[in-house]
N, C-alpha and C. Protein backbone atom coordinates (compact mmCIF):
# COMPACT_ATOMS: atom_id res chain seq x y z
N UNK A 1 79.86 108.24 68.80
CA UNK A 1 79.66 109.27 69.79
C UNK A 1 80.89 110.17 69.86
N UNK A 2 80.66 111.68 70.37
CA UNK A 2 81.70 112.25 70.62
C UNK A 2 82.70 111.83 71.88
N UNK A 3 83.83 112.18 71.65
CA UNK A 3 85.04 111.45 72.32
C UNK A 3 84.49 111.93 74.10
N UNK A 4 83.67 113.38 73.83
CA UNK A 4 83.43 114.27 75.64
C UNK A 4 82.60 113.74 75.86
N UNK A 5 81.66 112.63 75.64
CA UNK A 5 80.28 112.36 75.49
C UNK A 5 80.73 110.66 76.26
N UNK A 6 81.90 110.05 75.29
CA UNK A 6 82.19 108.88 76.03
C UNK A 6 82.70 109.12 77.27
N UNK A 7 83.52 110.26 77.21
CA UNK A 7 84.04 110.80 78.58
C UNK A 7 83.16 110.69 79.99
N UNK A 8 82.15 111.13 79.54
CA UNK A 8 80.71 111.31 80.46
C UNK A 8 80.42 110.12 81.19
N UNK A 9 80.27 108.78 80.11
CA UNK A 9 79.96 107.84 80.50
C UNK A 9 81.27 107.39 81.49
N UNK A 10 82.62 107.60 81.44
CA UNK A 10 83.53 107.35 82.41
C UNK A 10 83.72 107.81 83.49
N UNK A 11 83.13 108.55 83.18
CA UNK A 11 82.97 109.45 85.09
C UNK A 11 82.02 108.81 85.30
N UNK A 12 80.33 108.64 84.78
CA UNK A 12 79.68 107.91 85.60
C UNK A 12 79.99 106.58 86.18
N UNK A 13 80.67 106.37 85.48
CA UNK A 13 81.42 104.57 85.64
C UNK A 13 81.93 105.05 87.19
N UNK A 14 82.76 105.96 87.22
CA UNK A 14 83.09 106.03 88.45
C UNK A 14 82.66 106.40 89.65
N UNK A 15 81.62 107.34 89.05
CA UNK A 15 80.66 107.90 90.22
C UNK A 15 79.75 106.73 90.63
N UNK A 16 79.44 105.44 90.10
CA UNK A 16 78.43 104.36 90.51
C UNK A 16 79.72 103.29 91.18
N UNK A 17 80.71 102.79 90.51
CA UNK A 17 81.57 102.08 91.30
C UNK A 17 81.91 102.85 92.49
N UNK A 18 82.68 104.16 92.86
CA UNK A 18 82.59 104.25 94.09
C UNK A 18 81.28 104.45 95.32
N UNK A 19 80.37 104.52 94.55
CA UNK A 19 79.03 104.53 95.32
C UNK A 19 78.72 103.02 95.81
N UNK A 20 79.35 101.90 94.80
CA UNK A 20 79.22 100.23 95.05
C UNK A 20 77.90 100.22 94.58
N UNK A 21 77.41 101.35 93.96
CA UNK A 21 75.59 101.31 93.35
C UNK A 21 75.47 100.76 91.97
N UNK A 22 75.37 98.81 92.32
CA UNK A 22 75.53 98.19 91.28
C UNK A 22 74.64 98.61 90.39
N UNK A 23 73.17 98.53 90.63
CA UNK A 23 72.09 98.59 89.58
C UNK A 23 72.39 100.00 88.54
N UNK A 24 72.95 101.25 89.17
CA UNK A 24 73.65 102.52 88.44
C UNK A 24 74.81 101.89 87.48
N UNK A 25 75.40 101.15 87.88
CA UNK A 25 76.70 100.32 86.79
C UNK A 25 76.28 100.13 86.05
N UNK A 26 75.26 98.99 86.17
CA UNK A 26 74.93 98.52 85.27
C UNK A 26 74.09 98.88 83.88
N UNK A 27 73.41 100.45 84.43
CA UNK A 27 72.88 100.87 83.48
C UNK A 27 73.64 101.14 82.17
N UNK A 28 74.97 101.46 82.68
CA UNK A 28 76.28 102.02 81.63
C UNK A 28 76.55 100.98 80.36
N UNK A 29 76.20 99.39 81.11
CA UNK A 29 76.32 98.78 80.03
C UNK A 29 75.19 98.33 79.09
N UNK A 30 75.95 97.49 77.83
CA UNK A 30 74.94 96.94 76.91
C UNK A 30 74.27 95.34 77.40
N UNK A 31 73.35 94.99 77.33
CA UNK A 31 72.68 93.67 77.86
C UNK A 31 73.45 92.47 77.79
N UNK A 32 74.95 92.69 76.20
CA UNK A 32 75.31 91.48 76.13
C UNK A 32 77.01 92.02 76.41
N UNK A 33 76.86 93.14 76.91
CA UNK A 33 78.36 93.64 77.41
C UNK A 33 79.75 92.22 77.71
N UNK A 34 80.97 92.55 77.13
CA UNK A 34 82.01 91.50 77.99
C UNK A 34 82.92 92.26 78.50
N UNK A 35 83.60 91.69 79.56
CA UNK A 35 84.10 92.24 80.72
C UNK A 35 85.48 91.00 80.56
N UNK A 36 86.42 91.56 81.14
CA UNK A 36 87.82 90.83 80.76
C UNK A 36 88.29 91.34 82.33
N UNK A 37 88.97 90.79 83.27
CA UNK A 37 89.75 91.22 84.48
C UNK A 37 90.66 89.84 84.82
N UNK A 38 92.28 90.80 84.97
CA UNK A 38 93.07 89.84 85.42
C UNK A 38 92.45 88.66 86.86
N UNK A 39 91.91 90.09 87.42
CA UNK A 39 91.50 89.37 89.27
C UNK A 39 90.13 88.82 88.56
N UNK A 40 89.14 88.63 87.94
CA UNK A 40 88.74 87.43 87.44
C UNK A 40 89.11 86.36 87.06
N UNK A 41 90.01 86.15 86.44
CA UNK A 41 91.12 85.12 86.06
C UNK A 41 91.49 84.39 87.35
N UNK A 42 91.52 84.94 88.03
CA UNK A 42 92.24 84.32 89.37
C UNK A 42 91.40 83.75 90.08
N UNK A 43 90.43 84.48 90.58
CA UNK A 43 89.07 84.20 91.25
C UNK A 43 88.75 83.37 90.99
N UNK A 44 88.53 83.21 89.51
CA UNK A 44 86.96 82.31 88.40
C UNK A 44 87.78 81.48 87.50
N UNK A 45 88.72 80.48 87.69
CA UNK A 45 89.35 80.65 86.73
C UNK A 45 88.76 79.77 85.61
N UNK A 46 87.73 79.26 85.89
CA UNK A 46 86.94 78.23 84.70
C UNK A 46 86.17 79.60 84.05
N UNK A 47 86.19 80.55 84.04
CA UNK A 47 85.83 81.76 83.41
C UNK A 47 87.29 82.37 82.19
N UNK A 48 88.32 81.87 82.09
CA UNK A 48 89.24 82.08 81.89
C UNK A 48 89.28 84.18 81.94
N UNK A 49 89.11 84.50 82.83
CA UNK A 49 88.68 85.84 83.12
C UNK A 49 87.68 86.85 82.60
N UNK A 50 86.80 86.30 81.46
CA UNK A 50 85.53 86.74 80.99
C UNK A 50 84.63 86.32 81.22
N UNK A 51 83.53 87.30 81.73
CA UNK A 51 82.10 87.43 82.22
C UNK A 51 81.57 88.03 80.40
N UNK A 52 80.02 87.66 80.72
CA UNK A 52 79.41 88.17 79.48
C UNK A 52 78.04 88.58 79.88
N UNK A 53 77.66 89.63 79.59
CA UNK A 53 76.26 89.98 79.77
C UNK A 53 75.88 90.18 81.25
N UNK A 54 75.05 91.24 81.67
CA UNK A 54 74.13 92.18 82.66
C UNK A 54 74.57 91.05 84.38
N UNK A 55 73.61 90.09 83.61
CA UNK A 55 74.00 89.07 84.95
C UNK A 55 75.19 88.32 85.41
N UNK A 56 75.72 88.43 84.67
CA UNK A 56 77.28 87.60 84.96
C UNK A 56 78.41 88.90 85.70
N UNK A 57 77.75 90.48 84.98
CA UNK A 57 78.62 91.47 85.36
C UNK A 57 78.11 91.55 86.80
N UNK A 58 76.62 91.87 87.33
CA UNK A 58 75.91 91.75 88.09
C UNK A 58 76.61 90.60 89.69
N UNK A 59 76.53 89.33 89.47
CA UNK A 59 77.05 88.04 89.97
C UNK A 59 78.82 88.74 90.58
N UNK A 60 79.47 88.99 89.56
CA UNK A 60 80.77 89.33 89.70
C UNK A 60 81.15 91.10 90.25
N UNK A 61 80.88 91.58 90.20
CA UNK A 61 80.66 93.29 90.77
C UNK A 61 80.12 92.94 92.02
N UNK A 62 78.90 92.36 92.53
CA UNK A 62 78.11 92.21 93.37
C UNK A 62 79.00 91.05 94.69
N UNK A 63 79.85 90.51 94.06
CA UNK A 63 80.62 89.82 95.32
C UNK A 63 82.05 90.83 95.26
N UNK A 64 82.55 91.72 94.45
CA UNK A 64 83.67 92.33 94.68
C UNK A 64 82.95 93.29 95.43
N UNK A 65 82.26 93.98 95.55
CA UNK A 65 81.34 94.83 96.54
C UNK A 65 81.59 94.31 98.24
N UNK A 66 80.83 92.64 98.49
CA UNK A 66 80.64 92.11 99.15
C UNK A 66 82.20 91.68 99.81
N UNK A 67 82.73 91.86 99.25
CA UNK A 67 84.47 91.14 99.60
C UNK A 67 85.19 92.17 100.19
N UNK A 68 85.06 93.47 99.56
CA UNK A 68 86.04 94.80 99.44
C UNK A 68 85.11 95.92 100.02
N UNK A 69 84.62 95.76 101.16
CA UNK A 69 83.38 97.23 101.33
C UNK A 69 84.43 98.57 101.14
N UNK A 70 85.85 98.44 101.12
CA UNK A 70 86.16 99.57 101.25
C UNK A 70 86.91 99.88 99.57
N UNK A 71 86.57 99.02 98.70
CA UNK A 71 87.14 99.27 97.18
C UNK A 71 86.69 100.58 96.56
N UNK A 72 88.12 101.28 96.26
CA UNK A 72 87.65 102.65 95.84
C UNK A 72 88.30 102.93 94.80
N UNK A 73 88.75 103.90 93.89
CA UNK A 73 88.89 103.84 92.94
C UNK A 73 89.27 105.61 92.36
N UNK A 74 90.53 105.81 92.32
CA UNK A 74 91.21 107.14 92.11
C UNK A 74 91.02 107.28 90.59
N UNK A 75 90.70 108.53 89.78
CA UNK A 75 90.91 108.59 88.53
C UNK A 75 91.96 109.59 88.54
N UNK A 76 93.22 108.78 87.91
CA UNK A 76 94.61 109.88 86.76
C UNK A 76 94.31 110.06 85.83
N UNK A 77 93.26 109.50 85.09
CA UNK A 77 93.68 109.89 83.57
C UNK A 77 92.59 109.42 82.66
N UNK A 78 91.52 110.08 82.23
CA UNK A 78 90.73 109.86 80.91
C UNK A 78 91.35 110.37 79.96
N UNK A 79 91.03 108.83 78.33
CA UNK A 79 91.86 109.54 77.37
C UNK A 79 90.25 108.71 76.18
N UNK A 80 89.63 109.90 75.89
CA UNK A 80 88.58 109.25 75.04
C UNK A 80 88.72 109.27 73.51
N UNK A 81 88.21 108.62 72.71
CA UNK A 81 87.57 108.30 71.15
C UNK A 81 86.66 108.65 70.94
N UNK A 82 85.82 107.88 69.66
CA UNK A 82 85.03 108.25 69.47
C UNK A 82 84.19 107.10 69.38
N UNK A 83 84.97 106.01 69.95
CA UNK A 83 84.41 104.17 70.61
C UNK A 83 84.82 104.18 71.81
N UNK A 84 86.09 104.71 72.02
CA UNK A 84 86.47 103.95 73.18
C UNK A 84 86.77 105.67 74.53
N UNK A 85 87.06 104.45 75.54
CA UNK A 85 87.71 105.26 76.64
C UNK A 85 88.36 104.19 77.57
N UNK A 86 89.80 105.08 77.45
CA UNK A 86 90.88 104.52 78.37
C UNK A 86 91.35 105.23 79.50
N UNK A 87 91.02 104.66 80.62
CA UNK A 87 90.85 104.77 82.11
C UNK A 87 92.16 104.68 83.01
N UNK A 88 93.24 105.43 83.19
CA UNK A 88 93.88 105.33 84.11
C UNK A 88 93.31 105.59 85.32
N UNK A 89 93.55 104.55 86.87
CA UNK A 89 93.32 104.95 88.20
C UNK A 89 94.01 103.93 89.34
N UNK A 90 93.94 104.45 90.19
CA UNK A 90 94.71 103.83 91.50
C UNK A 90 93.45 103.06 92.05
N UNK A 91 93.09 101.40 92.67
CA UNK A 91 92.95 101.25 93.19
C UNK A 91 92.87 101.09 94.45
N UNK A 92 92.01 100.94 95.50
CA UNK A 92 91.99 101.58 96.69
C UNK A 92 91.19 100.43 97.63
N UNK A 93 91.98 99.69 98.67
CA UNK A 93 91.36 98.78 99.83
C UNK A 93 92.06 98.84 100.45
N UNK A 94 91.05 99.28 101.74
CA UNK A 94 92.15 99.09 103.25
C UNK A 94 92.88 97.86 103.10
N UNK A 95 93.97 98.01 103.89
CA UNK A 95 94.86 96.49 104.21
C UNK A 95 95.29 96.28 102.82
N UNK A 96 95.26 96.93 102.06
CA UNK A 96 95.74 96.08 100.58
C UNK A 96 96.85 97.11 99.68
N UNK A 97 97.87 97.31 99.25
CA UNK A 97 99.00 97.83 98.28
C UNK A 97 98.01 98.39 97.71
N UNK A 98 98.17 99.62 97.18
CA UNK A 98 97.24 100.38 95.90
C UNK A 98 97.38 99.36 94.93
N UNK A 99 97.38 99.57 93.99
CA UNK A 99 96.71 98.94 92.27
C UNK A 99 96.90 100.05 91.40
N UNK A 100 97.62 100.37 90.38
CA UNK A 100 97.85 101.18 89.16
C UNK A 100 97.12 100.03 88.01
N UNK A 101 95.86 100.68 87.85
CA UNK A 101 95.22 100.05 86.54
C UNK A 101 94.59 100.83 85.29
N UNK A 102 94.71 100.08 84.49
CA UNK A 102 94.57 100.82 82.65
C UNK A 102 92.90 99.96 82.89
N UNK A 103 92.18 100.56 81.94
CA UNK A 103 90.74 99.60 81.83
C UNK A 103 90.40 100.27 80.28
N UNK A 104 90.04 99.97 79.78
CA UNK A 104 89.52 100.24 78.63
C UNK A 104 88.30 99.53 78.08
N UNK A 105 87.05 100.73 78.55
CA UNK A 105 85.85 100.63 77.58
C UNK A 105 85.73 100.85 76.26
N UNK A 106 84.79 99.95 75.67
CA UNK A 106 84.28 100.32 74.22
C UNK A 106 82.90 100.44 74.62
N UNK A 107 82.27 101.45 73.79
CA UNK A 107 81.68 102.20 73.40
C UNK A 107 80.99 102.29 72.12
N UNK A 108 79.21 101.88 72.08
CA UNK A 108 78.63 101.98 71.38
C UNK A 108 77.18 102.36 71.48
N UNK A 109 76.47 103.32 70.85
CA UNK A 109 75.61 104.11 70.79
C UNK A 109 74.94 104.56 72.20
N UNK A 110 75.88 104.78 72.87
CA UNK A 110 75.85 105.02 74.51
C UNK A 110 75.90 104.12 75.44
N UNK A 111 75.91 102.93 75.16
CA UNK A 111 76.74 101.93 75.99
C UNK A 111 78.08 100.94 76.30
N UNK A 112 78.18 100.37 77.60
CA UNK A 112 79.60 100.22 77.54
C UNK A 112 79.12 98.71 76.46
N UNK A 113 79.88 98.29 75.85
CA UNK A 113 79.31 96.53 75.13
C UNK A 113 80.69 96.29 75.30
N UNK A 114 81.99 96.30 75.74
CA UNK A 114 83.03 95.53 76.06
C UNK A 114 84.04 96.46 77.25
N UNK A 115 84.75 95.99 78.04
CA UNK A 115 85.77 96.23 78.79
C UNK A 115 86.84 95.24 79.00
N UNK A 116 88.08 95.67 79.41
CA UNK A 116 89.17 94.74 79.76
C UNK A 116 90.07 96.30 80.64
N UNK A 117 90.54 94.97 81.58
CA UNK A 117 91.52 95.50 82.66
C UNK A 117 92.61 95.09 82.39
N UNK A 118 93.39 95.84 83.02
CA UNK A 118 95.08 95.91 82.88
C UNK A 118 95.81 96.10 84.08
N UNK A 119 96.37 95.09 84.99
CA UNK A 119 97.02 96.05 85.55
C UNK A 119 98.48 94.80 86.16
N UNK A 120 99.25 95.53 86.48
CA UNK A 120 100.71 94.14 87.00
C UNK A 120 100.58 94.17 88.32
């Protein structure tokens, strides 16, 4: 895909996470999508921080929703490919320190089929 095209799909990423409009997320990905997050790791840790596939993203999005009603999500910085897109943004919860996080989707024939988070 073109690099403006993956772009597309990163804004929608963001336009459905700050909406918390899981079933819209989820369209972005592929059925057997993997997902990598430090704060999974922590949470889940018999997950050693990877989820795999629709329902596991579903299960895990769907209680960070439920935990964080106020999780929001600033974009600094799209930097796309022609697989991938790398996501600079500020996380955002009342009562909580911002969050400076990197995320990086891959990207294949219009869906997300892998992600991993980054952040200290």
């Amino acid at each position: 895909m073109k690099p403006e095209e993956n772009k597309a799909i990163a804004i929608k990423w963001f336009e459905a996470f700050n909406e918390h409009n899981l079933e819209k997320l989820l369209t972005l990905y592929d059925d057997n999508a993997q997902h990598y997050s430090p704060k999974l790791k922590v949470r889940k840790p018999e997950t050693r921080g990877f989820v795999m596939g629709k329902d596991q993203l579903r299960d895990w999005w769907a209680d960070s929703f439920k935990r964080l009603p106020t999780l929001k999500y600033e974009v600094i910085k799209l930097t796309a490919d022609e697989a991938q897109v790398f996501m600079e943004y500020t996380r955002f919860v009342n009562g909580e320190q911002s969050l400076s996080v990197g995320e990086v989707l891959e990207i294949e024939k219009g869906k997300i089929v892998a992600s991993r988070v980054y952040h200290g």
